[in-house]
N, C-alpha and C. Protein backbone atom coordinates (compact mmCIF):
# COMPACT_ATOMS: atom_id res chain seq x y z
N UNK A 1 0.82 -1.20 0.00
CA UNK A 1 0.00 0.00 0.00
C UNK A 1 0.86 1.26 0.00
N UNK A 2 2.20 1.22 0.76
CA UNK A 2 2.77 2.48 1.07
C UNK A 2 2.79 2.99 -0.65
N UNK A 3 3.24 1.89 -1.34
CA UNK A 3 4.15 2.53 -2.87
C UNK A 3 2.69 2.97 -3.75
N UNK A 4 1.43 2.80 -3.59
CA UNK A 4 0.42 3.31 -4.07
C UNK A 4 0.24 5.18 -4.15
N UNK A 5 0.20 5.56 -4.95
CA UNK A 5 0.26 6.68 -5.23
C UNK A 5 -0.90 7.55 -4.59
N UNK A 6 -1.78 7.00 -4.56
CA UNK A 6 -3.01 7.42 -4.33
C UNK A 6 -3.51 7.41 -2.97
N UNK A 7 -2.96 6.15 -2.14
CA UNK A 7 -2.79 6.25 -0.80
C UNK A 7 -1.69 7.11 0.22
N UNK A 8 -1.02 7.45 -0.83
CA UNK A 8 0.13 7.95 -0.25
C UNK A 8 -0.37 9.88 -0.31
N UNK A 9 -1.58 10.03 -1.52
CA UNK A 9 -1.94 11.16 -1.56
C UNK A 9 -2.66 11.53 -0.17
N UNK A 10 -3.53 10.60 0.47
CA UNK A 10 -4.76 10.58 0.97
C UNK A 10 -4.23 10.89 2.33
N UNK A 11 -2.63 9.86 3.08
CA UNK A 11 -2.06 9.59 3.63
C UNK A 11 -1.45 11.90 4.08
N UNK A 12 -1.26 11.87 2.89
CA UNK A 12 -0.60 13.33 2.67
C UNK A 12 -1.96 14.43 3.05
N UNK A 13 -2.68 13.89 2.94
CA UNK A 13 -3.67 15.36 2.91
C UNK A 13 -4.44 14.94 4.00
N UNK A 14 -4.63 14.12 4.85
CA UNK A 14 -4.63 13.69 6.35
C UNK A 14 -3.54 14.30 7.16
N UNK A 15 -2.40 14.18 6.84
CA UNK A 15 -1.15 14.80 7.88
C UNK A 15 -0.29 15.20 6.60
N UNK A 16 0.04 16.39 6.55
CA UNK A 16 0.80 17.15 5.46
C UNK A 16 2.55 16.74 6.13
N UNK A 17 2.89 16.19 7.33
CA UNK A 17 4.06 16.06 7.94
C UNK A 17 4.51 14.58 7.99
N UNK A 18 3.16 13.63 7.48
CA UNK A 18 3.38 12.02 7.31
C UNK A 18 5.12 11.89 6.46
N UNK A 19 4.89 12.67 5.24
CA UNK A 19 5.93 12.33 4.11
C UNK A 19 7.08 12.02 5.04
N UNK A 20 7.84 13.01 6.05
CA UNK A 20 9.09 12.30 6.31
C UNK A 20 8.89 10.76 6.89
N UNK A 21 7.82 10.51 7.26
CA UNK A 21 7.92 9.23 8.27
C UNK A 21 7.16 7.96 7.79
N UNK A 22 6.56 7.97 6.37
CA UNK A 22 6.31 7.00 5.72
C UNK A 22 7.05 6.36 4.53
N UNK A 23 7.48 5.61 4.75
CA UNK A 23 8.54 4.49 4.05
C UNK A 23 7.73 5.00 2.62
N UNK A 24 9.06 4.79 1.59
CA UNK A 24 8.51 4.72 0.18
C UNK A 24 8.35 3.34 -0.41
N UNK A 25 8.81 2.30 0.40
CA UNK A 25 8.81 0.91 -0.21
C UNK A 25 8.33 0.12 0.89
N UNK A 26 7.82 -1.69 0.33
CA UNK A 26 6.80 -2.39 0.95
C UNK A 26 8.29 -3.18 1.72
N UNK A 27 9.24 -3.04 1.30
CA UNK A 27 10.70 -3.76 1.75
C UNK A 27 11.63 -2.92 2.85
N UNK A 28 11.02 -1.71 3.27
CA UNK A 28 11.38 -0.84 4.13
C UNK A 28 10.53 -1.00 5.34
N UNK A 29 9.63 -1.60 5.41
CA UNK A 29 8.58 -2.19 7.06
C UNK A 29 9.45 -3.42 7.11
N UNK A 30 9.16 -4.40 6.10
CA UNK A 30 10.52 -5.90 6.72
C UNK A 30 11.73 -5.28 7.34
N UNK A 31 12.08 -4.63 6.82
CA UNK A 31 13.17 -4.59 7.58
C UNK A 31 13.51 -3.77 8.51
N UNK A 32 12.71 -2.84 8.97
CA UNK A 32 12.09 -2.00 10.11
C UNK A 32 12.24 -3.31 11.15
N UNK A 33 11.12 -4.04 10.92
CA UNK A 33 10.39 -5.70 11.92
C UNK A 33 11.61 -6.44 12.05
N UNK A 34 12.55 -6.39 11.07
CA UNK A 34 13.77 -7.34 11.26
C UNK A 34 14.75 -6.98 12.09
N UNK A 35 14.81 -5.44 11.89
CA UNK A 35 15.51 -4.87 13.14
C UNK A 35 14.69 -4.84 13.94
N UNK A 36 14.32 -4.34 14.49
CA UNK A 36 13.65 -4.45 15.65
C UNK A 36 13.72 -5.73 16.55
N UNK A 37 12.90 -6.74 15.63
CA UNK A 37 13.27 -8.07 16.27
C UNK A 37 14.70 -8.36 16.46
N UNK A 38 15.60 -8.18 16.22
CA UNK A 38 16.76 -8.36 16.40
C UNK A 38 17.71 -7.39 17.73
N UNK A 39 17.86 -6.41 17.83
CA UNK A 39 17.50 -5.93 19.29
C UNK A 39 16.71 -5.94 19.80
N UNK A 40 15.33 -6.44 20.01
CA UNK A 40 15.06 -7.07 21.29
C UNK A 40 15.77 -8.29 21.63
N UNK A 41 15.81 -9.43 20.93
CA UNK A 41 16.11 -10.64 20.89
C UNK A 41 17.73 -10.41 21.43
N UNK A 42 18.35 -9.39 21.14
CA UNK A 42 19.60 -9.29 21.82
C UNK A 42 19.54 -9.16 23.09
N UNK A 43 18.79 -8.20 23.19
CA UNK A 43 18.45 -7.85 24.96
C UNK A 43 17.79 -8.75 25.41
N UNK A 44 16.99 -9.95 24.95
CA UNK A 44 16.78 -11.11 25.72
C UNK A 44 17.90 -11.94 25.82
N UNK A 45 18.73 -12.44 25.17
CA UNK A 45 19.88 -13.09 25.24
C UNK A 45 20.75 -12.14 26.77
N UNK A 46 21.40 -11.08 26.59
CA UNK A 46 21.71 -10.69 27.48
C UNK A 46 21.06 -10.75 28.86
N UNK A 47 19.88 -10.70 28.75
CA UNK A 47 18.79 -10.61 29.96
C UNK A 47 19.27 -12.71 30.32
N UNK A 48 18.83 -13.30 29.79
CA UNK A 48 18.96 -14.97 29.69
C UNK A 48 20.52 -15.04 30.55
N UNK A 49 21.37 -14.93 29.67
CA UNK A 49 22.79 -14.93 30.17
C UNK A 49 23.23 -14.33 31.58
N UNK A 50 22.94 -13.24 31.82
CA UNK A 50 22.69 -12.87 33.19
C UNK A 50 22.31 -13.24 34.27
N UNK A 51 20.78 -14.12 34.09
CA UNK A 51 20.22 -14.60 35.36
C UNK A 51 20.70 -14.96 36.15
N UNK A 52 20.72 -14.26 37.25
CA UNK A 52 20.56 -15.02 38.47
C UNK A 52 20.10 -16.74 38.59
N UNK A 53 18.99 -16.84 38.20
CA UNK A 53 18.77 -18.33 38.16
C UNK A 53 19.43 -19.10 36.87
N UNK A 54 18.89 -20.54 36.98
CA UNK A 54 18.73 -21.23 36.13
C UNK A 54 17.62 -21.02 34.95
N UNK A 55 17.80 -21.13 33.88
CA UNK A 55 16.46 -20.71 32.57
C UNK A 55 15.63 -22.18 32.68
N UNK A 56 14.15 -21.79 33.28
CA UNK A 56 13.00 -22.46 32.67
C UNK A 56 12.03 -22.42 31.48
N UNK A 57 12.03 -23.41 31.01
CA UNK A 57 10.93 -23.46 30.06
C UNK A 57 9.17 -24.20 30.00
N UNK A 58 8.74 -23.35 29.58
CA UNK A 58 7.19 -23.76 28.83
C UNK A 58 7.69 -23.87 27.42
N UNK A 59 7.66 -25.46 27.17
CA UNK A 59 7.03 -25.86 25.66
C UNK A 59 6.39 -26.33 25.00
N UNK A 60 5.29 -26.17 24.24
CA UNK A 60 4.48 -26.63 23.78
C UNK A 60 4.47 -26.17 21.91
N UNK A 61 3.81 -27.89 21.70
CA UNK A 61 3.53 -27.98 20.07
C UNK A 61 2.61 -27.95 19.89
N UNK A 62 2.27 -27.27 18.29
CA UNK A 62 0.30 -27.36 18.20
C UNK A 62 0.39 -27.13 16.56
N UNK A 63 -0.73 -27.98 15.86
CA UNK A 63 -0.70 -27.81 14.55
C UNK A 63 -1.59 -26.04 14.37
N UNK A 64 -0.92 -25.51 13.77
CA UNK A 64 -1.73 -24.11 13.02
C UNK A 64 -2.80 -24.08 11.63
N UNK A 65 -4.11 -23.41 11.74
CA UNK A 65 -5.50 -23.38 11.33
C UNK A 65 -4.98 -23.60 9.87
N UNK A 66 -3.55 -23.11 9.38
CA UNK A 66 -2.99 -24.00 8.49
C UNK A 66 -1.67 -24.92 7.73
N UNK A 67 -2.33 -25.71 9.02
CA UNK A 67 -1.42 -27.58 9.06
C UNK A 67 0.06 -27.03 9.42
N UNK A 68 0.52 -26.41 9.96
CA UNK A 68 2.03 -25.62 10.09
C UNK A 68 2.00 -26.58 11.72
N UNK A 69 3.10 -27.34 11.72
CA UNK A 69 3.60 -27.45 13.41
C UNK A 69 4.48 -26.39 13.62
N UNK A 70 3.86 -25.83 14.66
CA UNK A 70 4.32 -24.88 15.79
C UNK A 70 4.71 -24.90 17.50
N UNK A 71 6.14 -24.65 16.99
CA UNK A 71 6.65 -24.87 18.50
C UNK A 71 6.80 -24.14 19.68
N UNK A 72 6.13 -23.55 20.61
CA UNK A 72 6.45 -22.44 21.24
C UNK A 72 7.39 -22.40 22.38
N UNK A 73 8.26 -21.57 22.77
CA UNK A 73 9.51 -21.51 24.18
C UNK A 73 8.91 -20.79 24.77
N UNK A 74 8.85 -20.82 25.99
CA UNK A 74 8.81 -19.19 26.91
C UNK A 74 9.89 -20.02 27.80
N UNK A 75 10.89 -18.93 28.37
CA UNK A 75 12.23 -19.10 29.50
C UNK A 75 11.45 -18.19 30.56
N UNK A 76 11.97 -18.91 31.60
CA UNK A 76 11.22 -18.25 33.34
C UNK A 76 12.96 -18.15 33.94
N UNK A 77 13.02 -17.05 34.28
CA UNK A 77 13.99 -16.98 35.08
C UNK A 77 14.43 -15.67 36.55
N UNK A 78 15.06 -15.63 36.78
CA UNK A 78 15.20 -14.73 37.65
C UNK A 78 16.18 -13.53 37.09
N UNK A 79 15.99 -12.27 36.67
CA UNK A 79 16.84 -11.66 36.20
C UNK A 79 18.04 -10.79 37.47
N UNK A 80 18.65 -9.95 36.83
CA UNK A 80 19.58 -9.85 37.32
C UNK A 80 19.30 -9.06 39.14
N UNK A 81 17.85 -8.32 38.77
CA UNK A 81 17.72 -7.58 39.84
C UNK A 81 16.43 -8.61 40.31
N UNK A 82 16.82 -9.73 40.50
CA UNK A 82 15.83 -10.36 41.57
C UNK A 82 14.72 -10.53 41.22
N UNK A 83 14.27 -10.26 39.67
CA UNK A 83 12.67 -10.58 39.92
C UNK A 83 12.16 -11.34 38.89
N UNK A 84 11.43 -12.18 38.90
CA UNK A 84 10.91 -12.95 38.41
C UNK A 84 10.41 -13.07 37.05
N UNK A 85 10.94 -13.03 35.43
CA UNK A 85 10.32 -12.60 34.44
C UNK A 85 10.67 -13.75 33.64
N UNK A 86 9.91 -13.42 32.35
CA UNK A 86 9.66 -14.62 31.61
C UNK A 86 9.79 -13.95 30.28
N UNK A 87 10.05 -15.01 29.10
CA UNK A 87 10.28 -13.85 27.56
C UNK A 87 10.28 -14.69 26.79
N UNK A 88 9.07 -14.59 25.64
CA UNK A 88 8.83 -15.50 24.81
C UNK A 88 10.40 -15.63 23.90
N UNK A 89 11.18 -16.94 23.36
CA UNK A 89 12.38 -17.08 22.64
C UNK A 89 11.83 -17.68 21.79
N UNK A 90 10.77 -18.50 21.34
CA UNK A 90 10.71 -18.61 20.25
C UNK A 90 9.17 -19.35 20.03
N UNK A 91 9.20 -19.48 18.63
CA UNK A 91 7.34 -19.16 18.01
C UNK A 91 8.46 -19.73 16.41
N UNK A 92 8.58 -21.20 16.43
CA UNK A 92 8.94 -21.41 15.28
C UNK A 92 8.36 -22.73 15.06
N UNK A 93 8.25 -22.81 13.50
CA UNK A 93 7.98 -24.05 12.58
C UNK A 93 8.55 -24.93 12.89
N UNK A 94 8.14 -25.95 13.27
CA UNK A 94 9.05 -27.27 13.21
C UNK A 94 8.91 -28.26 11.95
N UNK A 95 9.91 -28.38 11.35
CA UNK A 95 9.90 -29.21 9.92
C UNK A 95 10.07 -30.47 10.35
N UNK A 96 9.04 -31.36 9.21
CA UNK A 96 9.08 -32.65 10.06
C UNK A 96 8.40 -33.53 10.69
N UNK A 97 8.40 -34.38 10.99
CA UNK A 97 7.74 -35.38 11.95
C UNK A 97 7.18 -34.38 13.63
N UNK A 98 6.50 -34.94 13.92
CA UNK A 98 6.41 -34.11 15.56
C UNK A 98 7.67 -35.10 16.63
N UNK A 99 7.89 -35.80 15.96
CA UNK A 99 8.65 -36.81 16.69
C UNK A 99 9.69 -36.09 18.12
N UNK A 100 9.85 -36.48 19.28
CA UNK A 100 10.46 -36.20 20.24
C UNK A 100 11.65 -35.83 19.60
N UNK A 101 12.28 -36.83 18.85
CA UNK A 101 13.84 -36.45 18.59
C UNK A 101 13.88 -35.15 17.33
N UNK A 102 12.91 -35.20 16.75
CA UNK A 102 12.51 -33.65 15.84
C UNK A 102 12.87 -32.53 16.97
N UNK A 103 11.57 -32.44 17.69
CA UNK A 103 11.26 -31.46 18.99
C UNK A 103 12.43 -31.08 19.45
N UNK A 104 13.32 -31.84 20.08
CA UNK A 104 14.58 -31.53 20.45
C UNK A 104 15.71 -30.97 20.06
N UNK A 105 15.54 -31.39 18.70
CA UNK A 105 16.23 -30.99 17.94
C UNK A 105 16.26 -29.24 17.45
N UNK A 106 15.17 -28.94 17.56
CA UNK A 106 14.65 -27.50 17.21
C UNK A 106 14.42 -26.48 18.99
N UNK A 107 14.36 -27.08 20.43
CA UNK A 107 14.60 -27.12 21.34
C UNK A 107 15.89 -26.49 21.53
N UNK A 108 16.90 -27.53 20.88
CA UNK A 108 18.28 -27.23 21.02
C UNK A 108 18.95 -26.26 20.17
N UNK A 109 18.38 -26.52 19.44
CA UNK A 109 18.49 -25.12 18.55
C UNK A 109 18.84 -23.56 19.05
N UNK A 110 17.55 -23.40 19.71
CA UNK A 110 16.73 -21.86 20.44
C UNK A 110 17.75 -21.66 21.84
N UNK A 111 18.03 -23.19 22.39
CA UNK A 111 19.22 -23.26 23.43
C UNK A 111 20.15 -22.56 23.18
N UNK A 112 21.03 -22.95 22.00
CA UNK A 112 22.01 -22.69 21.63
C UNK A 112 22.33 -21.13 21.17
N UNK A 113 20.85 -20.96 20.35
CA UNK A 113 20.92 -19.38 19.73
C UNK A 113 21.43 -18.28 20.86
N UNK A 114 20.16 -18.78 22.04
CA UNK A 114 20.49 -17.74 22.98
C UNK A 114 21.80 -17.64 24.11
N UNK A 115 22.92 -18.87 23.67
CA UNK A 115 23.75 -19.02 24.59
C UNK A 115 24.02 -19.59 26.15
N UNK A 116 22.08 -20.22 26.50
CA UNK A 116 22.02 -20.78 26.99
C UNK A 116 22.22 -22.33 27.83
N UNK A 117 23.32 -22.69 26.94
CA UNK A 117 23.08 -24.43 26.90
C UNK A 117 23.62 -24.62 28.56
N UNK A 118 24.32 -23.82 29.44
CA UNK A 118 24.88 -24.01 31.08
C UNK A 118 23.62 -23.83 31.62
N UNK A 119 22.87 -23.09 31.53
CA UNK A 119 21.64 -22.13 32.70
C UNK A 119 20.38 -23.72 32.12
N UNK A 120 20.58 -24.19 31.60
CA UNK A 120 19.09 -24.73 31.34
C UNK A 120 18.60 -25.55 32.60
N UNK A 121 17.55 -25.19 32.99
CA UNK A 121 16.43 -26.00 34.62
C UNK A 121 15.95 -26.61 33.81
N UNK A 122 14.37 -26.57 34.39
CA UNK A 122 13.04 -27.63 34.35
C UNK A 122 12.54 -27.20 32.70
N UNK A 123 11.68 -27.76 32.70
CA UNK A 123 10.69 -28.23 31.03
C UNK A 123 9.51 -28.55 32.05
N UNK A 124 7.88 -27.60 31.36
CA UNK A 124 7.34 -27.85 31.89
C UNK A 124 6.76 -27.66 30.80
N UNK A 125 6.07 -29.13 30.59
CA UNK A 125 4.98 -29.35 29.28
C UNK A 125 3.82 -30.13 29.46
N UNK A 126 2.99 -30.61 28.19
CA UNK A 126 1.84 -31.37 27.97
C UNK A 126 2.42 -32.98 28.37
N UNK A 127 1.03 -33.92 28.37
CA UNK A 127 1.57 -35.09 29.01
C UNK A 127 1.59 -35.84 27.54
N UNK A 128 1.45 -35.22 26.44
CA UNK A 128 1.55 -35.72 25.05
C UNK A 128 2.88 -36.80 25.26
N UNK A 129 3.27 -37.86 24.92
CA UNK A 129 4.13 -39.32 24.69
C UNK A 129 5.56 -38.54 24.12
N UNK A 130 5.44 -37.53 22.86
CA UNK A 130 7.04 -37.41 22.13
C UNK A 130 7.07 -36.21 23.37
N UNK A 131 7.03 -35.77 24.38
CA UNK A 131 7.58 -34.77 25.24
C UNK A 131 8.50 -35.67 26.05
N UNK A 132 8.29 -36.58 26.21
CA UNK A 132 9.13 -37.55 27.05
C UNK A 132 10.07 -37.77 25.64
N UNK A 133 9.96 -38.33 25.16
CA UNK A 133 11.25 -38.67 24.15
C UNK A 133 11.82 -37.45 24.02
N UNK A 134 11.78 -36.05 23.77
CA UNK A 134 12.25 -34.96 23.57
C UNK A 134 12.81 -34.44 24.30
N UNK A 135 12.62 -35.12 25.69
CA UNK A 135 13.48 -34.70 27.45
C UNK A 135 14.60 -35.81 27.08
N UNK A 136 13.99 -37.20 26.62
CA UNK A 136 15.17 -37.77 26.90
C UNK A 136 16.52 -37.49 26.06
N UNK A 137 16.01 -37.11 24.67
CA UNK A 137 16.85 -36.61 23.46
C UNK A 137 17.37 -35.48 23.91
N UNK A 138 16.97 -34.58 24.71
CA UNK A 138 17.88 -33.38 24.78
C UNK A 138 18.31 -33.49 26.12
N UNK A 139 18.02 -34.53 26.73
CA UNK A 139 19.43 -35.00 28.43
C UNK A 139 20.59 -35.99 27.25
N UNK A 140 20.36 -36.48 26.33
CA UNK A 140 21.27 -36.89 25.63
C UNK A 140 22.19 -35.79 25.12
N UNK A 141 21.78 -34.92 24.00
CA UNK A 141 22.63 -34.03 23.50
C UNK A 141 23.43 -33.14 24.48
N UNK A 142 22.11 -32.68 25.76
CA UNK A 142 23.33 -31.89 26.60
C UNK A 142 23.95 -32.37 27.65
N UNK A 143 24.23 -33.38 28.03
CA UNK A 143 24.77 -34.28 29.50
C UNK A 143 25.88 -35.28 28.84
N UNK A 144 25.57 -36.28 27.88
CA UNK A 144 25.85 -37.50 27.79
C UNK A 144 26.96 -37.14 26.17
N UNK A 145 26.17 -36.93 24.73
CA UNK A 145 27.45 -37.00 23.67
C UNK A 145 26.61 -36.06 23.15
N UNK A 146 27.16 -34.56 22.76
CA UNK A 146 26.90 -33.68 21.63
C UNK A 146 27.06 -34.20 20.42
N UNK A 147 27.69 -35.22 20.33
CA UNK A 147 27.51 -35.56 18.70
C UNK A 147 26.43 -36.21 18.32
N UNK A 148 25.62 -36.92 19.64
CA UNK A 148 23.83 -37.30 19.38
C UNK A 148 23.46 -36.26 18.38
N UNK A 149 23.19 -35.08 19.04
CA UNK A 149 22.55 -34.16 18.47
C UNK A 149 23.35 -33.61 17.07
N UNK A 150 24.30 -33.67 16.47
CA UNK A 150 24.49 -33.55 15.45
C UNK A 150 24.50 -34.65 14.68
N UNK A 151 23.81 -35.69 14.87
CA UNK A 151 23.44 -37.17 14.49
C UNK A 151 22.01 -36.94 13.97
N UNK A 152 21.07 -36.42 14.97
CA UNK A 152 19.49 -35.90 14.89
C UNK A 152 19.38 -35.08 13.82
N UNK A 153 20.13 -33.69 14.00
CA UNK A 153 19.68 -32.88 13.38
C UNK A 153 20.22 -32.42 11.82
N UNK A 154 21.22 -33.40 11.84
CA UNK A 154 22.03 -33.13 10.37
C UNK A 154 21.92 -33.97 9.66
């Protein structure tokens, strides 16, 4: 819509001061959203790395209204000044089987991104069957042989 001429008139004669602050291209909001997401996501990593505690997770899988498996993280931890907060890390596709050793695999992933793989606590999930295989697959990759997990996922 921004690159529409006509909206951009309408846009103009609503606020005569819009022009400096409306993008001329539909590829100038992506990447507005891309930054953006990208410092926050820094300042969660930093925030993660910091804790005081150990990083907990909520994870849960769920098919999307279309057929997309979706994996969601939230980390619980204690930040640096003592208090109790939580921060969604990730809201991604899982390619694939739902299979535990999939799950984990994409688990370990989001671990890794955020520099977390020392701080990781509890997993607190659904009583769904591959959540147990996906605890046991990722006490494998991080306790026992990292090369499991580059066995899984490569």
């Amino acid at each position: 819509m921004v690159e529409i001429e006509e909206f951009r008139a309408l846009l103009l004669y609503l606020n005569p001061h819009i022009d400096t602050f409306l993008p001329s291209s539909h590829s100038t909001i992506r990447q507005w959203v891309i930054r953006t997401y990208e410092a926050e996501k820094s300042q969660v990593q930093v925030k993660l790395q910091c804790a005081l505690s150990k990083v907990h997770f909520t994870v849960d899988l769920w098919t999307s209204p279309n057929s997309l498996a979706i994996l969601g993280m939230i980390a619980h931890y204690v930040s640096e000044m003592g208090v109790l907060q939580q921060s969604v890390v990730a809201v991604k596709e899982l390619d694939g089987a739902h299979s535990g050793e999939n799950q984990a695999c994409c688990v370990m992933e989001v671990i890794n991104d955020y520099g977390i793989d020392l701080k990781v606590g509890y997993f607190v999930m659904d009583n769904a069957s591959n959540n147990d295989t996906m605890i046991e697959a990722l006490s494998i990759c991080m306790y026992i042989n990292t090369s499991y997990f580059n066995h899984l996922c490569c």
